[in-house]
Protein backbone atom coordinates (compact mmCIF):
# COMPACT_ATOMS: atom_id res chain seq x y z
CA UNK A 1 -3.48 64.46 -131.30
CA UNK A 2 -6.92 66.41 -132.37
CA UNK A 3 -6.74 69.62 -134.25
CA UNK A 4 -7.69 71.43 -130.82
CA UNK A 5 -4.72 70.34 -129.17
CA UNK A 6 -2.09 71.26 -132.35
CA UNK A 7 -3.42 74.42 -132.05
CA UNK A 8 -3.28 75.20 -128.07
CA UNK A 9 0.78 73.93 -128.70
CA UNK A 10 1.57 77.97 -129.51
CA UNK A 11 1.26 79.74 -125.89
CA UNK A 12 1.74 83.37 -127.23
CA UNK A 13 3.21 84.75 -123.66
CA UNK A 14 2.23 87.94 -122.29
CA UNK A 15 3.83 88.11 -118.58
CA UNK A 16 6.38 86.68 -117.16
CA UNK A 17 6.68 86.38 -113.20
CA UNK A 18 9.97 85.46 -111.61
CA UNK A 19 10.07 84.19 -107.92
CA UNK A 20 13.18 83.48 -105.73
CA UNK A 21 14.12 82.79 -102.55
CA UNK A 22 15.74 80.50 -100.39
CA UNK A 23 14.73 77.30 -98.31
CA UNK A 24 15.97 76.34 -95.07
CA UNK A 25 15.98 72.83 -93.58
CA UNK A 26 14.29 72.49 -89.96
CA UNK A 27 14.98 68.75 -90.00
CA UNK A 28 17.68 66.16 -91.65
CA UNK A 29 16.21 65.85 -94.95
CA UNK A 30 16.70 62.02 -97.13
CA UNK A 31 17.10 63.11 -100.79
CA UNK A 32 18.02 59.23 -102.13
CA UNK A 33 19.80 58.95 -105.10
CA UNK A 34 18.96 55.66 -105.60
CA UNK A 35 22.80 54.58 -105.91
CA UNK A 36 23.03 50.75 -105.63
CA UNK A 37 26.66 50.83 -104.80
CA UNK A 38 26.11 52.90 -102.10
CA UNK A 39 28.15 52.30 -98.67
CA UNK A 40 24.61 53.25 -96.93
CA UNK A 41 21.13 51.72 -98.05
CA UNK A 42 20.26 54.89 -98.85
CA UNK A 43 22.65 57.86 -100.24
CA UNK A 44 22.30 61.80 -100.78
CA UNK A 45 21.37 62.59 -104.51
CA UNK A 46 24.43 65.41 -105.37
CA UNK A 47 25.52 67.16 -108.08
CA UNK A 48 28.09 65.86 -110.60
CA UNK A 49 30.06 69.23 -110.79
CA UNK A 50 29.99 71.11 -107.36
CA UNK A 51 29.34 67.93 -105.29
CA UNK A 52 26.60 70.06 -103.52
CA UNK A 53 23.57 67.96 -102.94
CA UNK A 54 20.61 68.62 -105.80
CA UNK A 55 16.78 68.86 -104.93
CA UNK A 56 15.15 68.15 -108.05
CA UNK A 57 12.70 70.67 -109.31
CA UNK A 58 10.54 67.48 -110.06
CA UNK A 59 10.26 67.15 -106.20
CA UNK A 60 9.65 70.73 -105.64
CA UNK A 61 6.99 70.61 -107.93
CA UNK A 62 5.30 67.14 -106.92
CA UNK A 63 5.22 68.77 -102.96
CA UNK A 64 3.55 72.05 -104.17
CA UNK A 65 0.51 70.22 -106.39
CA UNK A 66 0.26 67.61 -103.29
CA UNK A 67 -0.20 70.61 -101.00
CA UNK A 68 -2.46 72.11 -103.58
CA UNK A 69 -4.81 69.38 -103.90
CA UNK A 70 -4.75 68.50 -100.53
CA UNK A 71 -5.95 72.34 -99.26
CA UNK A 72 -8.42 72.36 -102.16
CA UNK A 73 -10.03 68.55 -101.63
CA UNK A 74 -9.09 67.66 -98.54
CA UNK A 75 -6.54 64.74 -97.79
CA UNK A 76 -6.61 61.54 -100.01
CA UNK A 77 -8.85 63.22 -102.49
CA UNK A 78 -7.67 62.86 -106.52
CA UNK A 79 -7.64 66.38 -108.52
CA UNK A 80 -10.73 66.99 -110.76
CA UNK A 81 -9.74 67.34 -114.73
CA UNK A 82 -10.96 70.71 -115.01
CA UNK A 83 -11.14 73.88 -112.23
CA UNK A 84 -8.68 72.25 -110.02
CA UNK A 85 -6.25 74.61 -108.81
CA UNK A 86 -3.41 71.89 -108.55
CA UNK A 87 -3.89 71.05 -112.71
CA UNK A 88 -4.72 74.59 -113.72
CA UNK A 89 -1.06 75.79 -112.06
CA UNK A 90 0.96 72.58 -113.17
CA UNK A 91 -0.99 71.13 -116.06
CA UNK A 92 -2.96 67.84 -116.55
CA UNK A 93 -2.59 64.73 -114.89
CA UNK A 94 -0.82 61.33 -116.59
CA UNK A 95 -4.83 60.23 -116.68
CA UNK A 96 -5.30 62.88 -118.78
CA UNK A 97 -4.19 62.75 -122.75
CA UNK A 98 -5.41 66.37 -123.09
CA UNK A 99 -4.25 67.77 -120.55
CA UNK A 100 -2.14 71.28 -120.57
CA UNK A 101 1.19 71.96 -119.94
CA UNK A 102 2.25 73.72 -117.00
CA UNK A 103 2.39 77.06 -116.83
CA UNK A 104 4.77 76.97 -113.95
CA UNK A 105 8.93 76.36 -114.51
CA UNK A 106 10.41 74.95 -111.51
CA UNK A 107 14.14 75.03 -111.65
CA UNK A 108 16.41 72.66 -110.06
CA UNK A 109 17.96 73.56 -106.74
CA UNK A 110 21.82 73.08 -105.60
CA UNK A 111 22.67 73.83 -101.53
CA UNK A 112 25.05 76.99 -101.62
CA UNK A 113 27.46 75.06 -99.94
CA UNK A 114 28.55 71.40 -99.56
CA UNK A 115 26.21 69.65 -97.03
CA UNK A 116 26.72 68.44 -93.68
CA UNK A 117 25.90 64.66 -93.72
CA UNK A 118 24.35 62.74 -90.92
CA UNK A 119 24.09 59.28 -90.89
CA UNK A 120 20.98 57.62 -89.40
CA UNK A 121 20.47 53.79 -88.81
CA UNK A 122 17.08 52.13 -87.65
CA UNK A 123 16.35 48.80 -86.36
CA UNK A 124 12.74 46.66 -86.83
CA UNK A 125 11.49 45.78 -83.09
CA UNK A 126 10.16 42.18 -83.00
CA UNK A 127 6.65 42.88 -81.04
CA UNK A 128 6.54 39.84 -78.92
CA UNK A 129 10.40 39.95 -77.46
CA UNK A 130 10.73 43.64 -77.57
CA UNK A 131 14.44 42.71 -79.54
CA UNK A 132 15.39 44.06 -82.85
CA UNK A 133 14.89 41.31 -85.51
CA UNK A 134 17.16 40.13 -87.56
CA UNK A 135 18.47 41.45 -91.27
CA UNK A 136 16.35 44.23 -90.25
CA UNK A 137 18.65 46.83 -89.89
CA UNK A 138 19.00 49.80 -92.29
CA UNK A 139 21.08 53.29 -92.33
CA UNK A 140 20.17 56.67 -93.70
CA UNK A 141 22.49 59.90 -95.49
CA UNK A 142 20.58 62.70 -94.37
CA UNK A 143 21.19 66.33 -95.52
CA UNK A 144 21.66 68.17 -92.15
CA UNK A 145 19.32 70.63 -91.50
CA UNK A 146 19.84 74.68 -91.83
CA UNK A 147 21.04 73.54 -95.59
CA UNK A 148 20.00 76.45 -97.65
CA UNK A 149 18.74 75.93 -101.35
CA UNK A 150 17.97 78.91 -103.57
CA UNK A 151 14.78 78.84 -105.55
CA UNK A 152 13.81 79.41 -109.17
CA UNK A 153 9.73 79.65 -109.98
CA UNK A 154 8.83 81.48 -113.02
CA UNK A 155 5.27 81.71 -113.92
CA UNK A 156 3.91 82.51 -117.98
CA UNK A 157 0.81 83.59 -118.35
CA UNK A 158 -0.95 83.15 -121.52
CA UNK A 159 -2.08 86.19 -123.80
CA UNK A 160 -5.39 84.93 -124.42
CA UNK A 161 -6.14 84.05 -121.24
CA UNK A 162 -8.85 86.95 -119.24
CA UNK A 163 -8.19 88.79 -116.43
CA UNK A 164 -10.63 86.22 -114.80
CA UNK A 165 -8.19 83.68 -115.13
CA UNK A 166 -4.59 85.07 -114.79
CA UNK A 167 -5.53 86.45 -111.54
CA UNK A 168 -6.62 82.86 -109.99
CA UNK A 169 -3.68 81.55 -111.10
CA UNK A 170 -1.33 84.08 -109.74
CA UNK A 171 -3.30 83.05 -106.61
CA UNK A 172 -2.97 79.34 -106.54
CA UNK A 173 0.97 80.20 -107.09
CA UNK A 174 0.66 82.12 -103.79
CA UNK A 175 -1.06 79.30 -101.96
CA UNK A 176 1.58 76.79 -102.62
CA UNK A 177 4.72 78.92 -101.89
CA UNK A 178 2.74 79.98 -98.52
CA UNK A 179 2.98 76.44 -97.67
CA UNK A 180 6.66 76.77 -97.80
CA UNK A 181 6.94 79.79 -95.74
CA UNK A 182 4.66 78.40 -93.48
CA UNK A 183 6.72 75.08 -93.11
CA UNK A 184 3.64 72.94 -94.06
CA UNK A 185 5.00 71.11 -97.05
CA UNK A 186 8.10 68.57 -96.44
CA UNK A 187 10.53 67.24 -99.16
CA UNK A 188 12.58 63.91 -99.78
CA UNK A 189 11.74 60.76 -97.64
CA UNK A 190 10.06 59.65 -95.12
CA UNK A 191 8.65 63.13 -94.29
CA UNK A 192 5.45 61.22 -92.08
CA UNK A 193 7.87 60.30 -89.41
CA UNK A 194 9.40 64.05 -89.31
CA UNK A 195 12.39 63.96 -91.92
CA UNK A 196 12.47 66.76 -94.81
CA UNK A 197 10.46 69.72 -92.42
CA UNK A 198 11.55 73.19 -94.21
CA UNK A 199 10.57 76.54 -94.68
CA UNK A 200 11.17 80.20 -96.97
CA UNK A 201 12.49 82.76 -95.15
CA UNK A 202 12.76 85.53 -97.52
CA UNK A 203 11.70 85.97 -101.65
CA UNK A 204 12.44 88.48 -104.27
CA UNK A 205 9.73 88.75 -107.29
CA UNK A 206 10.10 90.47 -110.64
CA UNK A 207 6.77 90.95 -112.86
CA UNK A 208 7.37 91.48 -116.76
CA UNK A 209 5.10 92.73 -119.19
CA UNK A 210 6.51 90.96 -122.48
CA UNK A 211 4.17 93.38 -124.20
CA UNK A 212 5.95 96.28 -123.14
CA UNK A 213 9.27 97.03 -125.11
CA UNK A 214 11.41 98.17 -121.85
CA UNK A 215 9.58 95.17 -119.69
CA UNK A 216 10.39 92.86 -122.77
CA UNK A 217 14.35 94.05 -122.88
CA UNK A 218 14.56 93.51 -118.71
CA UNK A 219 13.34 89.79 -119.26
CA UNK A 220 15.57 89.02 -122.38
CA UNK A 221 18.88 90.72 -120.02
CA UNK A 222 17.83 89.30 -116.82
CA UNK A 223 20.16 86.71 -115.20
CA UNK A 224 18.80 84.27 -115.40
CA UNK A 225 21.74 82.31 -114.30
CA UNK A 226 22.60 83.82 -111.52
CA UNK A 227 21.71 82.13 -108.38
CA UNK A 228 20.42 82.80 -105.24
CA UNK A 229 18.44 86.31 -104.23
CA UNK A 230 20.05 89.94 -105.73
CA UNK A 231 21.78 91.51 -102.79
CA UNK A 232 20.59 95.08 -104.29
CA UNK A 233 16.47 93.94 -104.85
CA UNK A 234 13.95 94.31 -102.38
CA UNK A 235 12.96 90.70 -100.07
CA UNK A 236 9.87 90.07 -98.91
CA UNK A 237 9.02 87.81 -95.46
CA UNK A 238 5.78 86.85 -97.16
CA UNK A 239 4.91 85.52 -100.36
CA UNK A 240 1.14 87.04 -100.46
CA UNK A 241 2.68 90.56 -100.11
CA UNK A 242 5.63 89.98 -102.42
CA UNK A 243 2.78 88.97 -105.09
CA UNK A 244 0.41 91.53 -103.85
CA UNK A 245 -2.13 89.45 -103.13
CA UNK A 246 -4.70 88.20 -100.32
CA UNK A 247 -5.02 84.87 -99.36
CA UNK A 248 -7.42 85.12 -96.13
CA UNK A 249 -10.71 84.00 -97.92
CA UNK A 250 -9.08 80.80 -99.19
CA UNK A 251 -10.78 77.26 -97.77
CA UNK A 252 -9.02 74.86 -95.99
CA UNK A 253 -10.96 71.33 -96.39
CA UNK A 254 -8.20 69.20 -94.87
CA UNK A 255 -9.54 67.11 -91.75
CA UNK A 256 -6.70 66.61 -89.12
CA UNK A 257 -6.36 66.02 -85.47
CA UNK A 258 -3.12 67.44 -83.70
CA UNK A 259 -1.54 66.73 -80.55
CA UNK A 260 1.17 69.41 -79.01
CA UNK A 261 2.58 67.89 -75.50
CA UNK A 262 5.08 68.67 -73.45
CA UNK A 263 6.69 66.45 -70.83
CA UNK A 264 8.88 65.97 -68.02
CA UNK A 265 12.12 63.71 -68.63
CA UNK A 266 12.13 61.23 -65.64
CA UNK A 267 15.22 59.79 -65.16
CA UNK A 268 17.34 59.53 -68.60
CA UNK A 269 16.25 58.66 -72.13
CA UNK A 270 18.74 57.00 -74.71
CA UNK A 271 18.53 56.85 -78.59
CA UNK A 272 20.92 55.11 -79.40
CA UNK A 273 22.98 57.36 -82.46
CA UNK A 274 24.63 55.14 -85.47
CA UNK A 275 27.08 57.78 -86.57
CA UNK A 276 30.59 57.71 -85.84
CA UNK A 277 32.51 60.42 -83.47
CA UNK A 278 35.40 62.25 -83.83
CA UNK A 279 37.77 61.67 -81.18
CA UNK A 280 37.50 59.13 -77.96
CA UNK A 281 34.07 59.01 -77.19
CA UNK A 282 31.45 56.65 -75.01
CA UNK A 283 30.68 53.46 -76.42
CA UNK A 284 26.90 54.10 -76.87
CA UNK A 285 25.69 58.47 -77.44
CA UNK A 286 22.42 59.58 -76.89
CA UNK A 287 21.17 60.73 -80.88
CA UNK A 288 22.15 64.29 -81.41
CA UNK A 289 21.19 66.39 -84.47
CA UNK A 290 22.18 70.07 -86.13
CA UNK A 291 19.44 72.57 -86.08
CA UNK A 292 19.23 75.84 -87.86
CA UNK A 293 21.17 78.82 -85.85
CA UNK A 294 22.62 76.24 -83.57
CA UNK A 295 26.83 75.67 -83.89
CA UNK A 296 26.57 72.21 -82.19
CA UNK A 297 24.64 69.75 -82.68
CA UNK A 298 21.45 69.30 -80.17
CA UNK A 299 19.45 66.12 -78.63
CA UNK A 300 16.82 64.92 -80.38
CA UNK A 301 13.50 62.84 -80.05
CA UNK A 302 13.35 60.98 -83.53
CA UNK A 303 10.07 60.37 -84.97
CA UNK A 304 11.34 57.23 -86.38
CA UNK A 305 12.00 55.74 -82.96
CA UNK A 306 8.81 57.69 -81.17
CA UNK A 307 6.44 56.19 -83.87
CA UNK A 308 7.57 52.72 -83.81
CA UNK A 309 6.86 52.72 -80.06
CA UNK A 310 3.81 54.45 -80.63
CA UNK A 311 2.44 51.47 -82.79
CA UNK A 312 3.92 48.41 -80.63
CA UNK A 313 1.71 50.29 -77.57
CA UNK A 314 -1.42 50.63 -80.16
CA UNK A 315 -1.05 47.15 -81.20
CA UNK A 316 -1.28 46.02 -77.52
CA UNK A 317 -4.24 48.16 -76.72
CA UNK A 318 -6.29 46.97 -79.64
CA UNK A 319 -5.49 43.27 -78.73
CA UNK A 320 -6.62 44.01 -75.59
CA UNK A 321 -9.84 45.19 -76.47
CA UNK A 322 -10.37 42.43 -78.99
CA UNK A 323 -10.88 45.47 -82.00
CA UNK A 324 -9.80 44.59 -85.28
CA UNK A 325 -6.22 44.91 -86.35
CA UNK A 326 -6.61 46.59 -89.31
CA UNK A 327 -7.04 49.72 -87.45
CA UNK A 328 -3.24 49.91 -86.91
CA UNK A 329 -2.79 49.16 -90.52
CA UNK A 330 -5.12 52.38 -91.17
CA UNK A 331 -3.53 55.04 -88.91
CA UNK A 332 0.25 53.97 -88.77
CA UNK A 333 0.52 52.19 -92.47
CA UNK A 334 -0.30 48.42 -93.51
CA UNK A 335 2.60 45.79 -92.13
CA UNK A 336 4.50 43.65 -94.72
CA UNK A 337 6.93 41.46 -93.03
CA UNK A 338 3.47 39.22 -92.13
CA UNK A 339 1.32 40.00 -94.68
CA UNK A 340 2.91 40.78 -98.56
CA UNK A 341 -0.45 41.08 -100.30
CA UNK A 342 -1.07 44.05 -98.01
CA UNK A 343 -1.96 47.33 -100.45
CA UNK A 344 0.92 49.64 -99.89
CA UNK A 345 -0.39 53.06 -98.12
CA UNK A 346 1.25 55.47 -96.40
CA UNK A 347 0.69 56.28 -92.54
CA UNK A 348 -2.15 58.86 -92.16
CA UNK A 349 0.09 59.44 -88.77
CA UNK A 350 2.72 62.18 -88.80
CA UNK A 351 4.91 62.04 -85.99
CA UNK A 352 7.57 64.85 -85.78
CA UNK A 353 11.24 65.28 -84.84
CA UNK A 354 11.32 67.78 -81.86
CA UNK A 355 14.60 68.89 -79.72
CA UNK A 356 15.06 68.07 -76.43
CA UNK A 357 15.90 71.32 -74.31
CA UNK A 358 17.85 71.62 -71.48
CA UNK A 359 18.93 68.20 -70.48
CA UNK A 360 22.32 67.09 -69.08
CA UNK A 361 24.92 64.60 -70.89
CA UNK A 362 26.48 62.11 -68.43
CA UNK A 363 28.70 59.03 -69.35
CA UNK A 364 27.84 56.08 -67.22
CA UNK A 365 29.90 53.35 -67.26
CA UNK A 366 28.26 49.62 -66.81
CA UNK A 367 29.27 46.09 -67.23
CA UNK A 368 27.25 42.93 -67.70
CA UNK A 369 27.63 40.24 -65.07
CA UNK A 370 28.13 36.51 -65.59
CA UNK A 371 25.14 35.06 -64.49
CA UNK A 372 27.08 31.35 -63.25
CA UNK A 373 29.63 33.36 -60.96
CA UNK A 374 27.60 36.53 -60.26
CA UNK A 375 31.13 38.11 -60.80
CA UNK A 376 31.30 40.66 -63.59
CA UNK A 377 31.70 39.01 -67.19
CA UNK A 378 35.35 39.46 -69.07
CA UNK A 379 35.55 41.97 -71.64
CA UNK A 380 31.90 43.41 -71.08
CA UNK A 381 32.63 46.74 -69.71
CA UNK A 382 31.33 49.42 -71.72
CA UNK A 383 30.22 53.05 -71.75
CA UNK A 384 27.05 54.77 -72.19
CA UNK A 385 26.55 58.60 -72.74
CA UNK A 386 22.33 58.90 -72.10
CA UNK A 387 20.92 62.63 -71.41
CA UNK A 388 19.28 63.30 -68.02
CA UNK A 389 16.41 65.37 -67.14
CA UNK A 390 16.24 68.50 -64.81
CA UNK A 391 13.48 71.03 -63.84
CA UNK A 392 14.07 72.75 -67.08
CA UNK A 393 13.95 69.44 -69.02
CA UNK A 394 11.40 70.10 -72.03
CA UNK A 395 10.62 66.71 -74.12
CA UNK A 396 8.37 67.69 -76.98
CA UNK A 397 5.76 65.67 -78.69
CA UNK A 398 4.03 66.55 -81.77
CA UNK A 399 1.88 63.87 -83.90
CA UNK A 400 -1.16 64.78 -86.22
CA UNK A 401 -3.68 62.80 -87.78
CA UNK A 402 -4.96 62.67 -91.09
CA UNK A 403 -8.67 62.32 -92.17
CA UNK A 404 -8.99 60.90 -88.35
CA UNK A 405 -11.92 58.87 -87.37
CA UNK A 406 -13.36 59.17 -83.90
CA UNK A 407 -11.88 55.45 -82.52
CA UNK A 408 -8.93 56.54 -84.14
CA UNK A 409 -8.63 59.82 -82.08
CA UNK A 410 -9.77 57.73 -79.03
CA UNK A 411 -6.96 55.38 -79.61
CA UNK A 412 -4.03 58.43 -79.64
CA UNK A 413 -5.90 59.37 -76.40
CA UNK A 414 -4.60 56.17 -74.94
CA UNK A 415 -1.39 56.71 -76.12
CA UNK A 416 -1.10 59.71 -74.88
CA UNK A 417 -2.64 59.20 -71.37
CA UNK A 418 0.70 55.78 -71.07
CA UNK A 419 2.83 58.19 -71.94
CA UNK A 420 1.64 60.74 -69.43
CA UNK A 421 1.64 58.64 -66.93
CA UNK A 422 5.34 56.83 -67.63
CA UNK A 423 3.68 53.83 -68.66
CA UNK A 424 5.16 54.15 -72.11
CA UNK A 425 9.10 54.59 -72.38
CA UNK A 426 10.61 55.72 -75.60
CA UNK A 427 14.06 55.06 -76.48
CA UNK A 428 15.90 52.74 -76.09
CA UNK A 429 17.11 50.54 -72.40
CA UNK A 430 13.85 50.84 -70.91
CA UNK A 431 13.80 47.43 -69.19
CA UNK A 432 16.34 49.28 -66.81
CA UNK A 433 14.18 52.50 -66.43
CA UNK A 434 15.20 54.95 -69.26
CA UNK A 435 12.93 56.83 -71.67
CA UNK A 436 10.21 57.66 -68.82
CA UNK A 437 8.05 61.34 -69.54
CA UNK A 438 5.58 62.53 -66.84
CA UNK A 439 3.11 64.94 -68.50
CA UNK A 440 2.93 68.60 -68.02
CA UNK A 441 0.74 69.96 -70.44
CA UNK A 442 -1.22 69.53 -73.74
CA UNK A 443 -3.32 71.00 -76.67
CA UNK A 444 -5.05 68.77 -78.30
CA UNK A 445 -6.85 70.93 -82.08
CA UNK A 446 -9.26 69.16 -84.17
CA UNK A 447 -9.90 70.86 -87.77
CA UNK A 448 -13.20 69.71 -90.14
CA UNK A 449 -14.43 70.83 -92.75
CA UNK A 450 -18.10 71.26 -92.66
CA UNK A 451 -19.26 70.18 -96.41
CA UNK A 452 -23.18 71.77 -95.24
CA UNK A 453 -21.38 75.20 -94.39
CA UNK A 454 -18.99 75.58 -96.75
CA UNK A 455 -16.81 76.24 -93.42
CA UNK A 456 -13.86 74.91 -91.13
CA UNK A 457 -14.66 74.02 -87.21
CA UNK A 458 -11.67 74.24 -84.64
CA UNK A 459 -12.19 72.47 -81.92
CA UNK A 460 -9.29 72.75 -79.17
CA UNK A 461 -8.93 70.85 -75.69
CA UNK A 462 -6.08 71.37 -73.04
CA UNK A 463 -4.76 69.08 -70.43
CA UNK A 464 -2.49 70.48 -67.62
CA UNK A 465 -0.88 69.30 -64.61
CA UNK A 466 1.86 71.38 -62.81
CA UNK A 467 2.98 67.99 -60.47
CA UNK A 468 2.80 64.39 -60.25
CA UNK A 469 0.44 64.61 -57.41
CA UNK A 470 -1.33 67.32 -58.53
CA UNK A 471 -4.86 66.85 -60.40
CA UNK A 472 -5.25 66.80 -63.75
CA UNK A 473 -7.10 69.27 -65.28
CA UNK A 474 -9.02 68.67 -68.82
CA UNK A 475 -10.91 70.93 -70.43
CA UNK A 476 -14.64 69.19 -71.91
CA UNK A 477 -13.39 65.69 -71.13
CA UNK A 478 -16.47 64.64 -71.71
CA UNK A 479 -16.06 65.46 -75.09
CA UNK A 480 -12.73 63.44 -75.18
CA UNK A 481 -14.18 60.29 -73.22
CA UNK A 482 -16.72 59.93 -76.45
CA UNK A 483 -13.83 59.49 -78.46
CA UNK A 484 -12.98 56.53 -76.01
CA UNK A 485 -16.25 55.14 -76.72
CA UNK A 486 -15.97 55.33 -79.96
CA UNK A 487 -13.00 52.69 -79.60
CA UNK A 488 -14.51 50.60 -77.28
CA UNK A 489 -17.83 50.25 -79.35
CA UNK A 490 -16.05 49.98 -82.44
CA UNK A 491 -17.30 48.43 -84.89
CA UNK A 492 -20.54 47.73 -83.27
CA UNK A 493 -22.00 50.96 -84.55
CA UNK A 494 -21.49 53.31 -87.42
CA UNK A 495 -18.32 55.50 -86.89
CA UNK A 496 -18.27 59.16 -88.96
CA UNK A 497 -15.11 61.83 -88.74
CA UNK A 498 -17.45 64.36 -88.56
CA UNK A 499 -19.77 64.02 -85.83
């Protein structure tokens, strides 16, 4: 350790800034405890005292630098050593022996009240047979979603440091709790395919000047223990104002295609829902979630079970057009059971967990039939309990795209056109007609950052159609039918995100 470092090890603290306030779940959230004797593969990480389930303030942390770095850089970009806003508000990298400590304490955080547990199972589809393969099963303990956790941030800022500098950082702590409030940063597992989706509905701050003798005595009597927001202290619905400060001039440099669609539920749709119910109930239930001001549970599209289909259908269409398979491996994450030397990546795809609004829950009743006799088979009678769509019927599908490349974008296009036109069933049972969506209408937003201007471009398309036999209407598809050509000339010519 060099003399400069022993003598940065004092931090004589001049203000204190206390933030609190509480986090709601949107989505079933996988906080893994990493419990071997688990009766799932996967269990909820609780506390040892309260049996409440614990969110680390490790993970709190690790979410808000990601999110830093990423609005600062841009996606898959590593933080700089010096100026970054991600190491100036919680300290050096591992890369880094001299790095500083954080300035930032991020407490951990226990639910207020024991959770509600869902259990979640999945299945691997074999491509070729459409059939789940085998030993490929797996099951999930998910925190239910409207869980509340209360927050603890408290930010020191340094004596020596100038007014130049305590101001950015107050600033960059701004940023990152915005992206709470906003819902833009998720938490625990597999938050790509829509799990761990949260947001801040309310904060209290307290600012203390340690220099000031009555300012000094409020820190040192503060409680500090006490948890959860002061019923008698002023909340705030926004983070900037509770801090007092603006965050419109602040540059966004991540690149990221969205899709926003609605569609028509033809027919019925069926996922099939591993947990167990109370009471007599139909053999097989459509998967049904809790939601946040909602006393029953509600029917959900997983992204889990929307993305796998998603990628079976984008396999298909790139062996169709004879493009290379490692485009798959780039948008939707690298495949493992053929390939183990494959580098381990995340999926640049993020496919979300919407609600399905206003469908209708009937039990069916079907039995399979013994194909010698053509009589029905002995002991095969069983009940299914798929939703239905009506006129009202809303399924929702939102997926975005991470530092997308044109024949990338042209490739959701396709996916998006088979399951507009009920090419594409999701769910499960669709060699008997479930899981078919007719579209109704779409936004499609591009965002780039232009490295030239020092700007962001917005780009925005919408598809409608208000019937099956109505036209479609596009706005600029010319625009969109480059991105097609980008595909279908792929790799023939040189391919930028930014054209």
């Amino acid at each position: 350790m060099t003399q400069e470092r022993l003598k940065r090890c004092h931090r004589p603290i001049a203000q204190r800034i206390i933030v609190r306030g509480t986090l709601i779940l949107d989505t079933p959230t996988c906080l893994g405890s990493g419990d071997a004797e688990s009766p799932t593969d996967i269990a909820l990480l609780r506390d040892s005292v309260s049996d409440c389930t614990l969110l680390t303030g490790a993970s709190i942390a690790g979410a808000l630098r990601n999110y830093l770095r990423e609005y600062q850089h841009g996606y898959g970009v590593e933080e700089e050593q010096n100026g970054d806003r991600a190491t100036n508000l919680f300290g050096g990298t591992r890369r880094d022996p001299e790095g500083e400590q954080s300035p930032l304490i991020v407490n951990d955080a226990i639910s207020s009240t024991i959770p509600t547990v869902e259990l979640r199972d999945g299945v691997e589809i074999e491509l070729t047979t459409g059939t789940a393969k085998p030993g490929h099963k797996y099951d999930l303990e998910l925190l239910a979603a409207g869980t509340e956790f209360p927050l603890y941030f408290e930010l020191l800022i340094e004596k020596n440091k100038a007014q130049t500098e305590q101001q950015p950082l107050i600033n960059c702590l701004a940023l990152a709790l915005e992206g709470l409030e906003r819902g833009e940063i998720g938490i625990g597992m597999k938050k790509r395919r829509g799990f761990g989706r949260c947001h801040v509905k309310e904060w209290q701050v307290w600012n203390f000047n340690l220099e000031d003798a009555i300012d000094r005595t409020s820190w040192l009597s503060f409680e500090h223990w006490h948890t959860g927001l002061f019923p008698d202290r002023e909340t705030y619905s926004s983070i900037a104002t509770a801090l007092g400060v603006s965050l419109e001039n602040q540059d966004d440099k991540r690149d990221r295609f969205l899709i926003h669609a609605e569609f028509k539920l033809v027919g019925s749709l069926l996922i099939p829902s591993g947990q167990d119910s109370t009471g007599r109930a139909p053999d097989v239930v459509h998967l049904k979630s809790h939601r946040h001001n909602e006393t029953n549970p509600v029917s959900v599209l997983s992204g889990t079970s929307l993305a796998g289909v998603l990628r079976h259908r984008a396999e298909r269409i790139i062996n169709t057009l004879e493009k290379p398979t490692s485009i798959i491996d780039e948008v939707f994450g690298p495949d493992f059971s053929k390939d183990k030397s494959k580098q381990a990546k995340a999926s640049r795809l993020v496919v979300h967990e919407k609600v399905i609004k206003d469908a209708t829950e009937l039990v069916q009743n079907r039995i399979a039939i013994d194909r010698f006799t053509g009589g029905a088979y002995h002991g095969a009678l069983f009940e299914e309990q798929p939703i239905f769509g009506g006129d009202k019927t809303i399924v929702t599908i939102e997926l975005e795209l991470r530092n997308p490349y044109n024949h990338e974008i042209g490739l959701l296009l396709l996916l998006l056109k088979d399951l507009w036109t009920s090419d594409l069933p999701v769910g499960g049972e669709s060699s008997i007609g479930r899981g078919r969506l007719q579209g109704k209408n779409a936004t499609l937003t591009q965002y780039i950052w232009d490295r030239e201007k020092k700007l962001q471009h917005k780009e925005v398309w919408t598809i409608n159609q208000t019937g099956e036999k109505e036209p479609l209407v596009v706005s600029d598809s010319g625009r969109l039918e480059k991105f097609f050509q980008k595909l279908v000339n792929y790799p023939t010519e040189v391919l930028n995100a930014n054209e």
